[in-house]
Protein backbone atom coordinates (compact mmCIF):
# COMPACT_ATOMS: atom_id res chain seq x y z
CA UNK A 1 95.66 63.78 108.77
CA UNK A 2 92.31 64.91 110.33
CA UNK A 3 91.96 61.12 112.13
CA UNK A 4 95.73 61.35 112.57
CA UNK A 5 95.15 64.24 114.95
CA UNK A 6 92.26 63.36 116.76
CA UNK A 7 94.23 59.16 117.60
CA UNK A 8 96.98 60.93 119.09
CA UNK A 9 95.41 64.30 120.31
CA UNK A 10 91.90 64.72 120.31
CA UNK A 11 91.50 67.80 122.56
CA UNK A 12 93.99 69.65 119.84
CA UNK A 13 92.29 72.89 118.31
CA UNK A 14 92.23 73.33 114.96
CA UNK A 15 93.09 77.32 113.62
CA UNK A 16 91.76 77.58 110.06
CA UNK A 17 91.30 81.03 108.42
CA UNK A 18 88.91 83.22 107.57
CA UNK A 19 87.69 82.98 104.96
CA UNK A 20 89.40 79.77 103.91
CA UNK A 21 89.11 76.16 101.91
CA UNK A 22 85.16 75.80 102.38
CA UNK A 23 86.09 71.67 103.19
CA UNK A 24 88.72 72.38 106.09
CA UNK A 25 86.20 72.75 108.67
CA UNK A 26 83.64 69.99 107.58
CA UNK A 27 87.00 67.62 107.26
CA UNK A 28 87.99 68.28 110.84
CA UNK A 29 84.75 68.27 112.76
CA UNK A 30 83.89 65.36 110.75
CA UNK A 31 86.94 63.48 112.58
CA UNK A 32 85.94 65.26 116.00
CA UNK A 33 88.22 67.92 115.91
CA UNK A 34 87.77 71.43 117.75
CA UNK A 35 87.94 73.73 114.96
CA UNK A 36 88.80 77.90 115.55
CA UNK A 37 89.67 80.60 113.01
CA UNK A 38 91.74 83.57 112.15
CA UNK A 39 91.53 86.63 109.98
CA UNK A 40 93.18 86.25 106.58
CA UNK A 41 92.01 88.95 104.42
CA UNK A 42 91.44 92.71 105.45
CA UNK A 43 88.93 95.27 103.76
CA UNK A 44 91.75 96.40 101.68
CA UNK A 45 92.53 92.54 99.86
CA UNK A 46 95.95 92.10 101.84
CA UNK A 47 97.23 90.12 104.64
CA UNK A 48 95.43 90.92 107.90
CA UNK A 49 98.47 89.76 109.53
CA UNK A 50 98.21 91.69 112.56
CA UNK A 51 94.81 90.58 113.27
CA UNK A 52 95.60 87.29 112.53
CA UNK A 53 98.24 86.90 115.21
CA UNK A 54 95.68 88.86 117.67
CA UNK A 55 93.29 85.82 117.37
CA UNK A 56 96.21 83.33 117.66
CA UNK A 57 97.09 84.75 120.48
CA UNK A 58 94.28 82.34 122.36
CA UNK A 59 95.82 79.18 120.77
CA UNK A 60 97.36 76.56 123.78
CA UNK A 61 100.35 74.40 123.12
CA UNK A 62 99.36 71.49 121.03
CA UNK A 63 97.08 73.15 118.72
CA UNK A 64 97.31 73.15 115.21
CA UNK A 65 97.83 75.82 112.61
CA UNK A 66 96.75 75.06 109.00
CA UNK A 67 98.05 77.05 106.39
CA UNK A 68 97.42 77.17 102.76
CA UNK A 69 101.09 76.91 101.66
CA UNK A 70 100.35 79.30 98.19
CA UNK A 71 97.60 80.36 96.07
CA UNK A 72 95.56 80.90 99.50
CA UNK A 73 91.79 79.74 98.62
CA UNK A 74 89.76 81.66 98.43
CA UNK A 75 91.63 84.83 98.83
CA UNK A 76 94.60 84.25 96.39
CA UNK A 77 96.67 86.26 99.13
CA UNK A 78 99.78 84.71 100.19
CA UNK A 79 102.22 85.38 103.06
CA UNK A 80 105.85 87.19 102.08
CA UNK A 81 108.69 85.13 103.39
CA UNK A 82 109.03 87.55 105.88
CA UNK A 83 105.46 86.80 107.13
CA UNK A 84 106.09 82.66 106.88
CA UNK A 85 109.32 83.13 109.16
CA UNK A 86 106.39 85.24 111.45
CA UNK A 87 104.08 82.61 111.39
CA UNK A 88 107.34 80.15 112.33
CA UNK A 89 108.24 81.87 114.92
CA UNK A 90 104.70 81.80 116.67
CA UNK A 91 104.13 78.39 116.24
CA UNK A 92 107.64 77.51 118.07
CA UNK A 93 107.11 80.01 121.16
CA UNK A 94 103.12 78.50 121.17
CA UNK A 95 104.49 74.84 120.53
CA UNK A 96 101.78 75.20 117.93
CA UNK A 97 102.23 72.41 115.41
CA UNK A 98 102.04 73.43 111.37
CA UNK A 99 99.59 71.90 109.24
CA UNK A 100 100.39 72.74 106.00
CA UNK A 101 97.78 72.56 102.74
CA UNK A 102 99.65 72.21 99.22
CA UNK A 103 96.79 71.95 96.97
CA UNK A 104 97.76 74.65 94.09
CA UNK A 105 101.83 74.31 93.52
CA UNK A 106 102.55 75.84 90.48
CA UNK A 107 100.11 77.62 90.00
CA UNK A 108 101.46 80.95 91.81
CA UNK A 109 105.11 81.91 90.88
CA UNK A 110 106.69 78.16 90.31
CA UNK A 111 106.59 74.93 91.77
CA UNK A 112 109.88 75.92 93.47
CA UNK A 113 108.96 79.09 94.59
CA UNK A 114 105.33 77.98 95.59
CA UNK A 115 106.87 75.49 98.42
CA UNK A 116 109.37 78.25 100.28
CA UNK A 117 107.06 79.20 102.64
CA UNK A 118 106.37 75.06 103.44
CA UNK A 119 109.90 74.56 103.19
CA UNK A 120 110.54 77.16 105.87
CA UNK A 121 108.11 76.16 108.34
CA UNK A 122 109.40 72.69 107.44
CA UNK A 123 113.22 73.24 108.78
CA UNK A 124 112.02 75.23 111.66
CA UNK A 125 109.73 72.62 113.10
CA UNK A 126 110.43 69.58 115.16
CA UNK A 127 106.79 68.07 114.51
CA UNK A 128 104.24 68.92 111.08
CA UNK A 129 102.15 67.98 108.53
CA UNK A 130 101.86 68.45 105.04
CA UNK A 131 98.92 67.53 102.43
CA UNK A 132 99.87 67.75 98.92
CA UNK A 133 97.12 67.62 95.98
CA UNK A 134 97.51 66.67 92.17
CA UNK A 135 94.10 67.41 91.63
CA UNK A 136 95.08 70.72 90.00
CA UNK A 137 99.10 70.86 89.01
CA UNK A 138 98.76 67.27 87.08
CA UNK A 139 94.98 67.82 86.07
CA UNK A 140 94.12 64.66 88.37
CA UNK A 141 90.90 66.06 90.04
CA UNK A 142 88.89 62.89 89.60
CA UNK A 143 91.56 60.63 90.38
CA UNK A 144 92.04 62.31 94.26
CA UNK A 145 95.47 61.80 94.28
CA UNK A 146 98.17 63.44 96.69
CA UNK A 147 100.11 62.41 99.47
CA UNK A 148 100.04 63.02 103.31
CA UNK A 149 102.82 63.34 105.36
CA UNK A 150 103.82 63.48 108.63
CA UNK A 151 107.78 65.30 109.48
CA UNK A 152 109.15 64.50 112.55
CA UNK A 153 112.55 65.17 113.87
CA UNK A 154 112.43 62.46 116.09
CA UNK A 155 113.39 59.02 113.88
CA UNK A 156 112.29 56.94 116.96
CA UNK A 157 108.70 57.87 116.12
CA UNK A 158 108.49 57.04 112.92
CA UNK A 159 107.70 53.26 112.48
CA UNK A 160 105.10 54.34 115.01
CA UNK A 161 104.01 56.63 112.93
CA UNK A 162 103.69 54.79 109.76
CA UNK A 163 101.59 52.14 111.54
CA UNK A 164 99.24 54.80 112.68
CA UNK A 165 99.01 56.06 109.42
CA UNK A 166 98.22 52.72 107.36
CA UNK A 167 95.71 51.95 110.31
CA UNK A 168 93.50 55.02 109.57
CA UNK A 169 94.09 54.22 105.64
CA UNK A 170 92.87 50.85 106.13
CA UNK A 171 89.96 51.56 108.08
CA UNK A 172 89.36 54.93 105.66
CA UNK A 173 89.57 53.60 102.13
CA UNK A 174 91.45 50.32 102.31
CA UNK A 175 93.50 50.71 98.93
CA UNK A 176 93.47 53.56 96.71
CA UNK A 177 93.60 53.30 93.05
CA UNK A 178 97.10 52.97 91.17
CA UNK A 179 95.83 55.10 88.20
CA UNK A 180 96.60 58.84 89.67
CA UNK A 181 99.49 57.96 91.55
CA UNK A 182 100.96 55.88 88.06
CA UNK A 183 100.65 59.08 86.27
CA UNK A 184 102.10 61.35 88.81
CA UNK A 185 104.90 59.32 89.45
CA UNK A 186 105.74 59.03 85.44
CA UNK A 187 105.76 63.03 85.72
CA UNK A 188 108.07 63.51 88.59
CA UNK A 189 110.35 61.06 86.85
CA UNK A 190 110.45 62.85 83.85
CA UNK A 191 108.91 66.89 84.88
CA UNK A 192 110.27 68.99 81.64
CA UNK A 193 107.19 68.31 79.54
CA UNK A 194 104.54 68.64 82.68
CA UNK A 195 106.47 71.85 83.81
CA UNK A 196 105.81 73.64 80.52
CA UNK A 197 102.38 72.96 80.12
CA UNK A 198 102.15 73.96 84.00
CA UNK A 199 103.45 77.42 83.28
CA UNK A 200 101.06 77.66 80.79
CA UNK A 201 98.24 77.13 83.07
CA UNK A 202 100.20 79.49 85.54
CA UNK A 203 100.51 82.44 82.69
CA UNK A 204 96.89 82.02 81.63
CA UNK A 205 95.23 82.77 85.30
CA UNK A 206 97.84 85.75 86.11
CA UNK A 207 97.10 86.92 82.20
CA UNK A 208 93.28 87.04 83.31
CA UNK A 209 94.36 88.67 86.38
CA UNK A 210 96.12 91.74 84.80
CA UNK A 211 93.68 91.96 82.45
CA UNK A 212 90.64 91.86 85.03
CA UNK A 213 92.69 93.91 86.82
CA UNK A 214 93.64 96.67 84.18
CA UNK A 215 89.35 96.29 83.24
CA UNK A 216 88.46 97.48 86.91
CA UNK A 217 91.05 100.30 86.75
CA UNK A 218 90.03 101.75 83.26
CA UNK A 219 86.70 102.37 84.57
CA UNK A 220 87.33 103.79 87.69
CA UNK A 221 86.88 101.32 90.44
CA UNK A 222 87.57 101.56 93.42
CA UNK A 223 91.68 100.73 94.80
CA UNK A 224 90.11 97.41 96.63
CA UNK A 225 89.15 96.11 93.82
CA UNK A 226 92.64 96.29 91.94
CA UNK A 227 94.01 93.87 94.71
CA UNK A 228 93.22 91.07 92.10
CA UNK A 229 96.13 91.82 89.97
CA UNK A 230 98.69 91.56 92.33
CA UNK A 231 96.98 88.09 93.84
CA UNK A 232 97.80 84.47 93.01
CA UNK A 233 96.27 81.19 92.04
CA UNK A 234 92.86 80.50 91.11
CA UNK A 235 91.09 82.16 93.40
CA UNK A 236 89.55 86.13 94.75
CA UNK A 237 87.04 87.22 96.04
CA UNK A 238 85.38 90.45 95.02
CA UNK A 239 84.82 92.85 97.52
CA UNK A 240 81.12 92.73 97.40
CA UNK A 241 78.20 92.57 99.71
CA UNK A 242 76.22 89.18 98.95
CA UNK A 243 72.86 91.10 97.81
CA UNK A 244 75.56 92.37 95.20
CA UNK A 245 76.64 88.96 94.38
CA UNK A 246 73.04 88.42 93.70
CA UNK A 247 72.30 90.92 91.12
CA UNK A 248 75.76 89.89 89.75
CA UNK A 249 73.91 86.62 89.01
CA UNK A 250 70.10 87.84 88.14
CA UNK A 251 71.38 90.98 86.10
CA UNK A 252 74.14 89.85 84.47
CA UNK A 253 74.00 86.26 84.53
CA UNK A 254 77.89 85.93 86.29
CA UNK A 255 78.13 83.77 88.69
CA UNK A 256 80.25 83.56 91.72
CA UNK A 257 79.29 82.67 95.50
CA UNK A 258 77.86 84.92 98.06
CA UNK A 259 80.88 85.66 100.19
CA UNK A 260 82.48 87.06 96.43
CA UNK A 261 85.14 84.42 95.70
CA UNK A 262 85.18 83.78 91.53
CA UNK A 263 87.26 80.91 89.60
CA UNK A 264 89.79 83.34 87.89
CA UNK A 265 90.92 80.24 85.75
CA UNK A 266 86.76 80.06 84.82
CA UNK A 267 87.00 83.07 82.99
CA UNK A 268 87.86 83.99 79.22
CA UNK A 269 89.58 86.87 78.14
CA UNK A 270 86.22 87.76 76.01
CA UNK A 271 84.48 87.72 78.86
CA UNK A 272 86.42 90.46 80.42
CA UNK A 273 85.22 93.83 79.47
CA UNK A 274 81.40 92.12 80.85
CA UNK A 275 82.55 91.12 84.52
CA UNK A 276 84.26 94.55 84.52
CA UNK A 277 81.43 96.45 83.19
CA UNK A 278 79.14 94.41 85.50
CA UNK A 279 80.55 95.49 88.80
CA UNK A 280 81.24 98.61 87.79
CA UNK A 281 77.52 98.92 87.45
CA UNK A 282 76.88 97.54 90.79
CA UNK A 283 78.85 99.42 92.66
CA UNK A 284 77.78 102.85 91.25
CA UNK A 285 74.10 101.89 92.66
């Protein structure tokens, strides 16, 4: 999608968030891509969504906005509908196109429910894009398998289109292996079995999360910190300083990184009452 861009317009800014997907910016630049950011998360763990449009506010026609479309990473925070019909509605008065990341369907409310913010943007725009992962929701991380597409509303674009696309993919990677794409197609074909065992996965992380978050609360932290029950996916990040992160590590032997974003799905519910207990410590330095 990156290459896709930068063939058919390579003076196109890219808006990413921040903080966001560590790999959007690297994946951008590395195709020669202008890359510029917007707020995401405020002090508070919600939405900066007023600061967010501030900065967008300096985006031209023909930029791009990329959007994580649930289970924001690294944040876990993800827009209401309200907020995705906002975000619509900018990118049509900007003639900003949507760029939308899918990597962690399923793993916020529902599959269903984790594309209606995509599927909004979708019917309001006459131009997008749209990557898709299996890495997580089909446990096909090593395989790298997904799909990109482009969604136009013009149909006389889209043999043009295609031949763009299988241009870059030939001069990218050629062929991709069958493997990934076998097994996700067998799924789709047949989903009852794969969507129970992906609710599973879905219950376990927002189990963690009410328990982390019910930890914090018992011993008195403070409200930011409680954010993490009410946020999705994989993903938070801890409201603390990166010396804090630090002793986290050396004192406690927890590891996250420095800006404070832990793997929620990385932790057990043993190990609970000790990540608790840990920043409570820190904090009350």
């Amino acid at each position: 999608m990156a290459d896709f861009i930068a063939t058919l317009s390579p003076d196109s800014t890219i808006w990413i968030s921040d903080p966001g997907y560590i790999n959007h910016r690297p994946l951008m630049e590395g195709a020669g891509l202008t890359v510029d950011t917007y707020p995401w998360q405020n002090k508070n763990g919600q939405l900066d969504i007023d600061a967010c449009f501030a900065a967008l506010e300096k985006a031209k026609e023909g930029d791009v906005l990329l959007l994580h479309a649930c289970c924001h990473n690294p944040t876990g925070i993800d827009p209401s509908l309200e907020q995705w019909q906002i975000f619509s509605d900018k990118c049509k008065q900007k003639n900003i196109v949507p760029f939308i990341d899918m990597a962690y369907q399923g793993f916020g409310d529902d599959p269903d429910a984790d594309a209606a913010g995509l599927r909004l943007m979708i019917e309001d725009a006459d131009f997008a894009f749209i990557a898709a992962s299996c890495s997580k929701n089909m446990g096909l991380y090593n395989e790298r398998t997904g799909i990109a597409t482009v969604m136009t509303t013009n149909h006389e674009r889209h043999a043009d289109i295609q031949t763009l696309l299988e241009t870059i993919t030939r001069a990218n990677y050629s062929m991709p292996p069958n493997h990934g794409a076998a097994v996700a197609s067998y799924l789709l074909d047949s989903p009852d079995a794969w969507l129970v065992e992906l609710a599973s996965y879905r219950d376990r992380v927002d189990t963690i999360r009410q328990a982390l978050g019910a930890a914090l609360k018992d011993r008195g932290a403070p409200a930011e910190f409680l954010d993490i029950s009410q946020q999705k996916g994989m993903f938070s990040l801890l409201p603390l300083t990166e010396n804090q992160m630090l002793i986290l590590q050396d004192e406690f032997a927890i590891y996250g990184m420095p800006n404070g974003r832990i793997n929620i799905a990385g932790l057990k519910m043993t190990e609970i009452p000790q990540l608790a207990g840990a920043i409570i410590s820190i904090i009350s330095r």
